[in-house]
C-alpha atoms as a PDB file:
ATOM      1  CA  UNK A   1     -13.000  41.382  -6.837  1.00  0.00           C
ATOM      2  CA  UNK A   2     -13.588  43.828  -3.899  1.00  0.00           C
ATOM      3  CA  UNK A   3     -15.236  47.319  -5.510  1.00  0.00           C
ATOM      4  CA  UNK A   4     -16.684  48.494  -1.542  1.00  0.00           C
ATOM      5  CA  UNK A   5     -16.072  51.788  -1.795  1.00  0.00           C
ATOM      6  CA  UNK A   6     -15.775  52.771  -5.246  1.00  0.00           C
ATOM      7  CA  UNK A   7     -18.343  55.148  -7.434  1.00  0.00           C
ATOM      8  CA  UNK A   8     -19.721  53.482 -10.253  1.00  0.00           C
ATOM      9  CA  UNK A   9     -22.019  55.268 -13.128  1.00  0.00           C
ATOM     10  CA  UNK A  10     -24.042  52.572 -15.553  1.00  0.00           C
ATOM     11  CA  UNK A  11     -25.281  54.791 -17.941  1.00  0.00           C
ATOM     12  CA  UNK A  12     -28.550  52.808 -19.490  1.00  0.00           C
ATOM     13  CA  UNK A  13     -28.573  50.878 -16.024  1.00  0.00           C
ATOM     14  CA  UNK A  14     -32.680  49.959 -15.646  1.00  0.00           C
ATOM     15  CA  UNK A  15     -32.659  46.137 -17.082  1.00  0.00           C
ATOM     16  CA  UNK A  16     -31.063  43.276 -19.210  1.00  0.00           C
ATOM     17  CA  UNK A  17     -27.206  44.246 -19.486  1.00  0.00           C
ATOM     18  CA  UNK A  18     -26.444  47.292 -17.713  1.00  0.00           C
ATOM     19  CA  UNK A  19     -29.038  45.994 -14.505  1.00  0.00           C
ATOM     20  CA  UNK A  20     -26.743  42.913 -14.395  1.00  0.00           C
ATOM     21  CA  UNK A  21     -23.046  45.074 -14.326  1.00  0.00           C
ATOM     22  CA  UNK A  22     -24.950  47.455 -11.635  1.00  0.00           C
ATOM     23  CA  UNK A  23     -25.671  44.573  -9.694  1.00  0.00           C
ATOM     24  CA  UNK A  24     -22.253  42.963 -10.079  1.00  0.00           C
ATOM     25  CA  UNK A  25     -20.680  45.914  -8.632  1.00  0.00           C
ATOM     26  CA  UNK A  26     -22.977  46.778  -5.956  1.00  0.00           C
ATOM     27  CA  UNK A  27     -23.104  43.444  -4.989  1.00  0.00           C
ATOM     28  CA  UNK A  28     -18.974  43.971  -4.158  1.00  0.00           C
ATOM     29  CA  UNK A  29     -19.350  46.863  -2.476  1.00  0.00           C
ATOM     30  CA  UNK A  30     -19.633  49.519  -4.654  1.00  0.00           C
ATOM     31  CA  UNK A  31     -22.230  52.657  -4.973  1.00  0.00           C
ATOM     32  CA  UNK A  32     -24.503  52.603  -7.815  1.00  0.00           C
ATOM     33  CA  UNK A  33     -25.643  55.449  -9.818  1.00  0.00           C
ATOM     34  CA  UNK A  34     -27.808  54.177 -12.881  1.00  0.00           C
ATOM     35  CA  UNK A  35     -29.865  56.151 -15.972  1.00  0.00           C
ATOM     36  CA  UNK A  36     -32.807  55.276 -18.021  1.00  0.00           C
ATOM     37  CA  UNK A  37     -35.505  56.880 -19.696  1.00  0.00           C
ATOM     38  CA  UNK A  38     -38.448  54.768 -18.580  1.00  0.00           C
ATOM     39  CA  UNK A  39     -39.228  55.927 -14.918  1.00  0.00           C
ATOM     40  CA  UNK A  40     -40.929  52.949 -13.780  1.00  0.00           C
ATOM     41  CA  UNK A  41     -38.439  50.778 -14.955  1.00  0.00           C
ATOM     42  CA  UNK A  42     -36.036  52.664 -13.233  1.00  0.00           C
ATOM     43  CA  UNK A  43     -37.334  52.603 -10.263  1.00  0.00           C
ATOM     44  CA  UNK A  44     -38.198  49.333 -10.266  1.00  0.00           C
ATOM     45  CA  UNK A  45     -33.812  48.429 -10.683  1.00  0.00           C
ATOM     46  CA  UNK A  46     -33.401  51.308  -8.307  1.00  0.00           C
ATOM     47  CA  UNK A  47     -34.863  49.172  -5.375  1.00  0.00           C
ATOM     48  CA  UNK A  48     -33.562  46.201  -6.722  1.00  0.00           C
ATOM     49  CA  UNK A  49     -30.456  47.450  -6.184  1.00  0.00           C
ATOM     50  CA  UNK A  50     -31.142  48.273  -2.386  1.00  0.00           C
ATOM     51  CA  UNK A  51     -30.654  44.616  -1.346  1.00  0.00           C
ATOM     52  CA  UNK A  52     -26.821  45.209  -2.039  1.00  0.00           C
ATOM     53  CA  UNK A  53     -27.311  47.867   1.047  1.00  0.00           C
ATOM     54  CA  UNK A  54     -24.872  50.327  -0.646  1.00  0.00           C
ATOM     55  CA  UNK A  55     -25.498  53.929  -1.944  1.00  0.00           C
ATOM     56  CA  UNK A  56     -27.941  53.748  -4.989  1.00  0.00           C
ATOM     57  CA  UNK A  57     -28.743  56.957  -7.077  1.00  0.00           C
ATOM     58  CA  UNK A  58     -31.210  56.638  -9.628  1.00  0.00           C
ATOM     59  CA  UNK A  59     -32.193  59.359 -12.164  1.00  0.00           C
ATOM     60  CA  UNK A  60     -34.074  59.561 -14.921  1.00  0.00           C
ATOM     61  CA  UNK A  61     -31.622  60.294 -18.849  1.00  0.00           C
ATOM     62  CA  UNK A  62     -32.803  60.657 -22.272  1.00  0.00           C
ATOM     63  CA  UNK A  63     -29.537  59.181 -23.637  1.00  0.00           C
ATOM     64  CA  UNK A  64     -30.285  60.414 -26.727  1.00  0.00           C
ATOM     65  CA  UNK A  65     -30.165  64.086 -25.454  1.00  0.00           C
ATOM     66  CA  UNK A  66     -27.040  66.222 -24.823  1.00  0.00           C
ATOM     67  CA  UNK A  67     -28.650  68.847 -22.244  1.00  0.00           C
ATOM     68  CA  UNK A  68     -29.890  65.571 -20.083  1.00  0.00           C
ATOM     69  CA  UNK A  69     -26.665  63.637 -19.876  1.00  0.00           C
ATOM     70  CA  UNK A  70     -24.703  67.310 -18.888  1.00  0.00           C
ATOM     71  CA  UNK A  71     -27.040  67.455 -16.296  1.00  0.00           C
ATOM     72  CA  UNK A  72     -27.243  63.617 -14.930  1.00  0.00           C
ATOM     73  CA  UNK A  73     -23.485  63.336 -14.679  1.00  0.00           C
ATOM     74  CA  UNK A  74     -22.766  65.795 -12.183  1.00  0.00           C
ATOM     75  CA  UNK A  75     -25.826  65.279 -10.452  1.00  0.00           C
ATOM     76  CA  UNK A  76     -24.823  61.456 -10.012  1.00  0.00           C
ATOM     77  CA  UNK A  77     -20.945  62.219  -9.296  1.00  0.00           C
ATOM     78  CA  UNK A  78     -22.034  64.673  -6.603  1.00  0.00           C
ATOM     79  CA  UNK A  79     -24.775  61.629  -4.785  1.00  0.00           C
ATOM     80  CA  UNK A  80     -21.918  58.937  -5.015  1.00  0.00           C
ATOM     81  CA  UNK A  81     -18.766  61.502  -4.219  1.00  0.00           C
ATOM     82  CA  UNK A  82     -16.911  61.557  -7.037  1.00  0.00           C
ATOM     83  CA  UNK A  83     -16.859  58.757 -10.248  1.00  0.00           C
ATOM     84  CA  UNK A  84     -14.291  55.722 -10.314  1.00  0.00           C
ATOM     85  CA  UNK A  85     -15.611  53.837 -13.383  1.00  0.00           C
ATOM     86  CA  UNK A  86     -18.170  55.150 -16.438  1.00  0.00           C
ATOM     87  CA  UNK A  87     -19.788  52.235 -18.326  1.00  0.00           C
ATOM     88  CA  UNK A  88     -21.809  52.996 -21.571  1.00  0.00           C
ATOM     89  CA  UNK A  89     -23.894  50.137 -21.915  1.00  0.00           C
ATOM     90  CA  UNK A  90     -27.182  52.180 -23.481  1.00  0.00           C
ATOM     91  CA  UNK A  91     -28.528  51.311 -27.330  1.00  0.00           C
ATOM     92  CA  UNK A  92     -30.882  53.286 -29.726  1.00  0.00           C
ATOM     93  CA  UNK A  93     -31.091  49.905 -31.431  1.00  0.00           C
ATOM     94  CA  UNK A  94     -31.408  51.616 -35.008  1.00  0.00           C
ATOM     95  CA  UNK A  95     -32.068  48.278 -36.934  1.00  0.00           C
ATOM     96  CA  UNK A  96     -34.633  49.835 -39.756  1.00  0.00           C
ATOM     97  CA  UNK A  97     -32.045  51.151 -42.186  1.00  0.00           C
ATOM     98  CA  UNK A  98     -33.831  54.459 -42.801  1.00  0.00           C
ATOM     99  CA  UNK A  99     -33.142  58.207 -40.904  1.00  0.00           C
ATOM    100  CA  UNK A 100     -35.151  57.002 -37.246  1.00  0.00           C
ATOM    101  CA  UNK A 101     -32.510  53.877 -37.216  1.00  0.00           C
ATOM    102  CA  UNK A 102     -29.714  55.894 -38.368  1.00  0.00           C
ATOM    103  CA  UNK A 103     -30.523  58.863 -35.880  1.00  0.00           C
ATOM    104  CA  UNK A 104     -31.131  56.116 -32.705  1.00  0.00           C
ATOM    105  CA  UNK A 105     -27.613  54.432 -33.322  1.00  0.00           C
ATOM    106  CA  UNK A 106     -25.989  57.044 -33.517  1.00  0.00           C
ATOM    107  CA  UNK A 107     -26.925  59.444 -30.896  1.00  0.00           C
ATOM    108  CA  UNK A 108     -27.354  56.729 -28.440  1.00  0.00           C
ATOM    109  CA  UNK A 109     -24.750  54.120 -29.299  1.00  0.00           C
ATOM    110  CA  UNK A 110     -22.003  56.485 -30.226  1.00  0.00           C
ATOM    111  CA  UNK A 111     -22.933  60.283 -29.147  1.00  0.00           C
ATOM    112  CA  UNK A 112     -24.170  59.112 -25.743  1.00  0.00           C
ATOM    113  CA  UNK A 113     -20.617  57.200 -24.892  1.00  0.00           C
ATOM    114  CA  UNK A 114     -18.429  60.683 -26.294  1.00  0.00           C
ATOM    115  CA  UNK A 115     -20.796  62.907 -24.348  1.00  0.00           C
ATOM    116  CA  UNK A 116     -20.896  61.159 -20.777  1.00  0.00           C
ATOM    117  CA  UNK A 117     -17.383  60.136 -21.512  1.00  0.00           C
ATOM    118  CA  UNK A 118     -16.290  63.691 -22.073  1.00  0.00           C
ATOM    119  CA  UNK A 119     -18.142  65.358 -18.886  1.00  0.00           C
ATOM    120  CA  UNK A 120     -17.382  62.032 -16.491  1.00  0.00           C
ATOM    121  CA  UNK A 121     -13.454  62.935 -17.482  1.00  0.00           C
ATOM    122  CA  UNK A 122     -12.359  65.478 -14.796  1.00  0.00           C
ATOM    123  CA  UNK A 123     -14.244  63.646 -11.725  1.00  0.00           C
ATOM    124  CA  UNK A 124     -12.182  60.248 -13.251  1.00  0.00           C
ATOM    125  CA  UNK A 125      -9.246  62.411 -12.932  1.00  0.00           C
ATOM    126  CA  UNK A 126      -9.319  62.524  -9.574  1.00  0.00           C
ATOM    127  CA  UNK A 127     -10.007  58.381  -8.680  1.00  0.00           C
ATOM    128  CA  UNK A 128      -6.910  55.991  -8.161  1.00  0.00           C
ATOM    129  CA  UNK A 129      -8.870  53.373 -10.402  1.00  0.00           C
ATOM    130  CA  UNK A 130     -10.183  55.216 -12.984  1.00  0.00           C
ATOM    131  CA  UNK A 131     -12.046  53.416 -15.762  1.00  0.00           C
ATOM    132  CA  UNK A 132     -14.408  53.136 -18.718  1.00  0.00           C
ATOM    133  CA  UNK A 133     -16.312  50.558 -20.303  1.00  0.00           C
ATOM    134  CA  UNK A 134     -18.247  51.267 -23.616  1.00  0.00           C
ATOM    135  CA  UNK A 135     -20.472  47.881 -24.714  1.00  0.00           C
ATOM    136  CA  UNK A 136     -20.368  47.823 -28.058  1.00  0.00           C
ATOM    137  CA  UNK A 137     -21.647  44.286 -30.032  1.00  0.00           C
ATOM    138  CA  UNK A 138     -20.073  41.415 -32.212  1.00  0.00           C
ATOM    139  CA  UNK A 139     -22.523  43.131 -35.258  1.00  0.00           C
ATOM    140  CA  UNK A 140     -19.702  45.314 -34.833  1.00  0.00           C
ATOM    141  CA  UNK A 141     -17.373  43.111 -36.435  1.00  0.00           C
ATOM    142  CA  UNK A 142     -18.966  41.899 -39.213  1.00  0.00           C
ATOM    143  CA  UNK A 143     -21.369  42.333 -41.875  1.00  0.00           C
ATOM    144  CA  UNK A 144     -24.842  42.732 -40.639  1.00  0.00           C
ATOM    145  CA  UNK A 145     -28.044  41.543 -42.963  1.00  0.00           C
ATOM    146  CA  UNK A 146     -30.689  43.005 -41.166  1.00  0.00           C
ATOM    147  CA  UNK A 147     -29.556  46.124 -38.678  1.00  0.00           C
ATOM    148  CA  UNK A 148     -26.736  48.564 -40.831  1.00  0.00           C
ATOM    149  CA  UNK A 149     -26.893  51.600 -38.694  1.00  0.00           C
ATOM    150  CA  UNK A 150     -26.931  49.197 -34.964  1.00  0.00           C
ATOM    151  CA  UNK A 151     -23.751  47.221 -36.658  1.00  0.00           C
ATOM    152  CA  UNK A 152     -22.118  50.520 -37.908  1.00  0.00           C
ATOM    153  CA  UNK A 153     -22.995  52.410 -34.890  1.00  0.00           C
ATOM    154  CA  UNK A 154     -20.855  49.988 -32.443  1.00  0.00           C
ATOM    155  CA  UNK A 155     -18.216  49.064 -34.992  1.00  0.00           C
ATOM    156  CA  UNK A 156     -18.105  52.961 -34.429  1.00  0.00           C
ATOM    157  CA  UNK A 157     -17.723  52.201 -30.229  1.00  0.00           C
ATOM    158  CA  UNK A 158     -15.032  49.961 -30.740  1.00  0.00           C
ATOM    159  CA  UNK A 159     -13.176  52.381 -33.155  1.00  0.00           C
ATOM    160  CA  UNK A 160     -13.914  55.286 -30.715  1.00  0.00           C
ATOM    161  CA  UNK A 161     -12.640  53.009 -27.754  1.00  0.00           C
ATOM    162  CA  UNK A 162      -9.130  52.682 -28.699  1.00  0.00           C
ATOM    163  CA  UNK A 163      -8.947  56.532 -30.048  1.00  0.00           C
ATOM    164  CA  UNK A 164     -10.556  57.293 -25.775  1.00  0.00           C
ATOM    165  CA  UNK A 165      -8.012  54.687 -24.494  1.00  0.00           C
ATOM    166  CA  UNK A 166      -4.914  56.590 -26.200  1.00  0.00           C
ATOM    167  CA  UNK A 167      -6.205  59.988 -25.649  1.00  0.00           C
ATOM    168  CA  UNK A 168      -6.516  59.292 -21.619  1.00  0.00           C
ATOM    169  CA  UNK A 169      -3.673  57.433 -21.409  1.00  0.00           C
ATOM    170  CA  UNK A 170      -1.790  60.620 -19.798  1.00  0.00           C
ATOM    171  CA  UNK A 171      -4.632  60.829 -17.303  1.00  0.00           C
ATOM    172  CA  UNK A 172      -4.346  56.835 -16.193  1.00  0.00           C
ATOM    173  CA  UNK A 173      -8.036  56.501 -17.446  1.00  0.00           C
ATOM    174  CA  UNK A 174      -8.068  52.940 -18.724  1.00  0.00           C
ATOM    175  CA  UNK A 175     -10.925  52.684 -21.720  1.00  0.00           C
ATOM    176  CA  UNK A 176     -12.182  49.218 -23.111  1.00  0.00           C
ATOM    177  CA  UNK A 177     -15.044  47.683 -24.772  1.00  0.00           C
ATOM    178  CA  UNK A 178     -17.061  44.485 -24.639  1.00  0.00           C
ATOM    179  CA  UNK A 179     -19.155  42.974 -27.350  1.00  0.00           C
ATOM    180  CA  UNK A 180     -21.690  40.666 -26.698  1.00  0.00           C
ATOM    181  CA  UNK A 181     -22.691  38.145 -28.951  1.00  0.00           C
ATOM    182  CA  UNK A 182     -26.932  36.718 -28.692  1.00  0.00           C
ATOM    183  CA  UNK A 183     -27.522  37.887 -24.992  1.00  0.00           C
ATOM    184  CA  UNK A 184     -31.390  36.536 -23.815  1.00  0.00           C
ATOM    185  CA  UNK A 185     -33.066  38.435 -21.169  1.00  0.00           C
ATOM    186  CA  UNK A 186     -36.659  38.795 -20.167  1.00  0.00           C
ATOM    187  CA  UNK A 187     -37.874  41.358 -22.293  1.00  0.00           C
ATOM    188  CA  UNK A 188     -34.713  41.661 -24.304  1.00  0.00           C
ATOM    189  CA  UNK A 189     -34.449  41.478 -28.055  1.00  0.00           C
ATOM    190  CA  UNK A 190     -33.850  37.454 -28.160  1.00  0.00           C
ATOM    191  CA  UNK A 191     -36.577  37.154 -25.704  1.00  0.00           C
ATOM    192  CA  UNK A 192     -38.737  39.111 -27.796  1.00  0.00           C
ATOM    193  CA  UNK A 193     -37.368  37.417 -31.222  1.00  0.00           C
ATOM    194  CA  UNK A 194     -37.864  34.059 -29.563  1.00  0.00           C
ATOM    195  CA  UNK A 195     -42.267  34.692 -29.528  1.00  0.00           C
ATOM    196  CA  UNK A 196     -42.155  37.341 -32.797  1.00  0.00           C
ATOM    197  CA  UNK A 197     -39.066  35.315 -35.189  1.00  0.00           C
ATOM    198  CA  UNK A 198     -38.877  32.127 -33.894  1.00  0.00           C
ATOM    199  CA  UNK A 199     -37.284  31.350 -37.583  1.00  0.00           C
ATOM    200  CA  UNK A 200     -34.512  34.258 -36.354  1.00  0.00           C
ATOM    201  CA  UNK A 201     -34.575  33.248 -32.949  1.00  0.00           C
ATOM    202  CA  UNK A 202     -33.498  29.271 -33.856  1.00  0.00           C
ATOM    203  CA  UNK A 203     -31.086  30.131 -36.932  1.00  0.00           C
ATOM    204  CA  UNK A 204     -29.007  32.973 -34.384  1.00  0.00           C
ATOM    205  CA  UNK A 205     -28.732  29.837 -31.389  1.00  0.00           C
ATOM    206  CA  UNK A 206     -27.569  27.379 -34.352  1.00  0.00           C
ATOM    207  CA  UNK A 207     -24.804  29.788 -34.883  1.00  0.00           C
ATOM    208  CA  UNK A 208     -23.358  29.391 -31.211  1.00  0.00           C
ATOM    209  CA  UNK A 209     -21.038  26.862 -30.871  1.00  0.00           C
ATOM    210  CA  UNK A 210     -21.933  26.143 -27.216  1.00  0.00           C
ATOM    211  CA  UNK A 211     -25.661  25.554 -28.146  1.00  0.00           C
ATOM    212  CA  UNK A 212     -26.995  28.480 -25.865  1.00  0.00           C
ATOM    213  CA  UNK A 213     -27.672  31.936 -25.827  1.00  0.00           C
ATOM    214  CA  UNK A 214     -25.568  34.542 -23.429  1.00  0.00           C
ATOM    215  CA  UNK A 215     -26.552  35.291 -20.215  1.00  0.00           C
ATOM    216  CA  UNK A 216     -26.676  39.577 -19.218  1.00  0.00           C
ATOM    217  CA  UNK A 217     -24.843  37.906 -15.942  1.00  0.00           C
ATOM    218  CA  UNK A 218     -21.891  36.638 -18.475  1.00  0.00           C
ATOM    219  CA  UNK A 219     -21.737  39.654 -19.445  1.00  0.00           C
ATOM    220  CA  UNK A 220     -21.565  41.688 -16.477  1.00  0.00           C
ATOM    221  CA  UNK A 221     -18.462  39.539 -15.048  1.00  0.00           C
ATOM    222  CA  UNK A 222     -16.084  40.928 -18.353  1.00  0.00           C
ATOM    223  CA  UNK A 223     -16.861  44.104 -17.175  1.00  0.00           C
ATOM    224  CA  UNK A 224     -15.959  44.083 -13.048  1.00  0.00           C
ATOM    225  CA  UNK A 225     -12.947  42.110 -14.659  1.00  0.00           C
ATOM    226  CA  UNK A 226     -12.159  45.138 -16.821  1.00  0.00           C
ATOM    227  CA  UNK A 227     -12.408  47.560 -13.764  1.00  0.00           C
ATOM    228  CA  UNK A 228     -10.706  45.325 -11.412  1.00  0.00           C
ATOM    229  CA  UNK A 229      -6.878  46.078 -10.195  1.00  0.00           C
ATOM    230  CA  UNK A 230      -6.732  42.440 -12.180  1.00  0.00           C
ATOM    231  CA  UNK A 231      -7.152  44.670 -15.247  1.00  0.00           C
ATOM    232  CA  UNK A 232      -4.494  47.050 -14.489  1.00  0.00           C
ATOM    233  CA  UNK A 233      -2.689  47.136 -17.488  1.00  0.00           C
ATOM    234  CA  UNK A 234      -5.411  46.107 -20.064  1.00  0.00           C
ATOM    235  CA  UNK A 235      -6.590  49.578 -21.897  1.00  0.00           C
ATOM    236  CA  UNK A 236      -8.151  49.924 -25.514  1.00  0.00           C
ATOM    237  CA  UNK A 237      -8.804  46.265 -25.903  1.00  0.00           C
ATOM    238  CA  UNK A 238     -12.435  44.855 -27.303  1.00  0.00           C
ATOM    239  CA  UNK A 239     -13.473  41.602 -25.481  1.00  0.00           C
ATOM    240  CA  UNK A 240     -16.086  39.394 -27.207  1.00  0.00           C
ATOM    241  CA  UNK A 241     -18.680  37.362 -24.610  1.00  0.00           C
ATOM    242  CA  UNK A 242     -20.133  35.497 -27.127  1.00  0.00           C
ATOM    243  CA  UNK A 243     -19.852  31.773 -26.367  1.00  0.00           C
ATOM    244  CA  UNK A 244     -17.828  31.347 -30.058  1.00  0.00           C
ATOM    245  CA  UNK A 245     -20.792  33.063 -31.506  1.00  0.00           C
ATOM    246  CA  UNK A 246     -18.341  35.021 -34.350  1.00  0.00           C
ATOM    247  CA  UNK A 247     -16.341  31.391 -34.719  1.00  0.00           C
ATOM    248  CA  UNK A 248     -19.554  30.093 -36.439  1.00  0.00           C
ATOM    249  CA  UNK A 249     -21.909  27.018 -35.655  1.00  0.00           C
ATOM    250  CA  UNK A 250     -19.957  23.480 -35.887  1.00  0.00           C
ATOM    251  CA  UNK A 251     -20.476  21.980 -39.932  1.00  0.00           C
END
């Protein structure tokens, strides 16, 4: 997959997921704009990026704030010349089931994806491969014991994906999802579950057929697939990367 050339926006970009999916693309050719709210993180993916030696813009995004994402968009279309593919990958990860967990899923999870999505529309009008990819989860999909708003929040993404994909159909914009299963990452949520649940940690890799967590890298790969020419005519579709985590562990 050959992206040299192309303008791509990872919106939540800094580590763990979106880091990987900036570094698949850059690492085929492809400028790099990236958003996060932690500066020093930021910056710290921003030169990590460099190595790829293609145009990297880096810029700090509340996701969870209208005004900031109005402003980053534009800002980032105008440093990489226009926008060929939007992913969504940012979470407010609203496990507590009270108003602060119900407030971060939702206006990170699902607000964040319709606001960028809506202002990142008329520069993808004008690409020949226009594209977006909202990463949504497998809690998504089923019944969640421990994090309600996170699981309703992307069972909300993947609803709102195929509702995008139709409604941009007549502008060529192709819109899908991904849903990761158990993805471990330094600093991640199974890395952190692994030290602060190990009980969690053990019972959630029991659960995965293939005996392993995810890797963000896995993860990353659905996604230049999904923006690829190979992908041409694949639009409001949800791909699980999960390693059979939803088939359940062997009996």
């Amino acid at each position: 997959m050959n992206f040299k050339g192309q303008k791509i926006i990872v919106m939540g970009g800094s580590r763990g997921i979106g880091l990987a999916i900036a570094h698949g693309f850059a690492a085929r050719g492809a400028d790099i704009a990236i958003c996060a709210r932690g500066a020093e993180g930021l910056e710290a993916a921003r030169k990590s990026l460099t190595e790829h030696h293609t145009n990297i813009f880096a810029a700090p995004c509340d996701l969870a704030d209208a005004q900031q994402i109005a402003a980053f968009i534009p800002e980032a279309a105008g440093a990489l010349g226009g926008i060929d593919v939007l992913v969504n990958n940012a979470s407010g990860f609203g496990m507590t089931d009270d108003e602060t967990g119900w407030d971060a899923s939702f206006n990170v999870d699902v607000m964040a994806i319709v606001r960028a999505s809506k202002i990142a529309n008329s520069f993808l009008e004008t690409s020949d491969y226009p594209s977006i990819i909202n990463v949504a989860s497998i809690s998504g999909l089923r019944a969640s014991n421990r994090s309600g708003p996170y699981a309703a929040a992307k069972a909300a993404v993947i609803q709102y994906t195929t509702t995008q994909a139709r409604m941009l159909s007549r502008q060529r914009i192709r819109v899908n999802a991904i849903s990761p299963g158990a993805i471990e990452f330094p600093g991640g949520v199974w890395d952190q579950r692994k030290h602060d649940n190990p009980a969690l940690y053990a019972a959630t890799l029991a659960s995965i057929p293939f005996g392993r967590f995810g890797t963000a890298e896995e993860v990353a790969e659905v996604a230049l697939f999904l923006a690829s020419p190979a992908a041409r005519w694949v639009t409001g579709q949800n791909i699980c990367v999960d390693g059979g985590q939803l088939l359940g562990a062997y009996a």
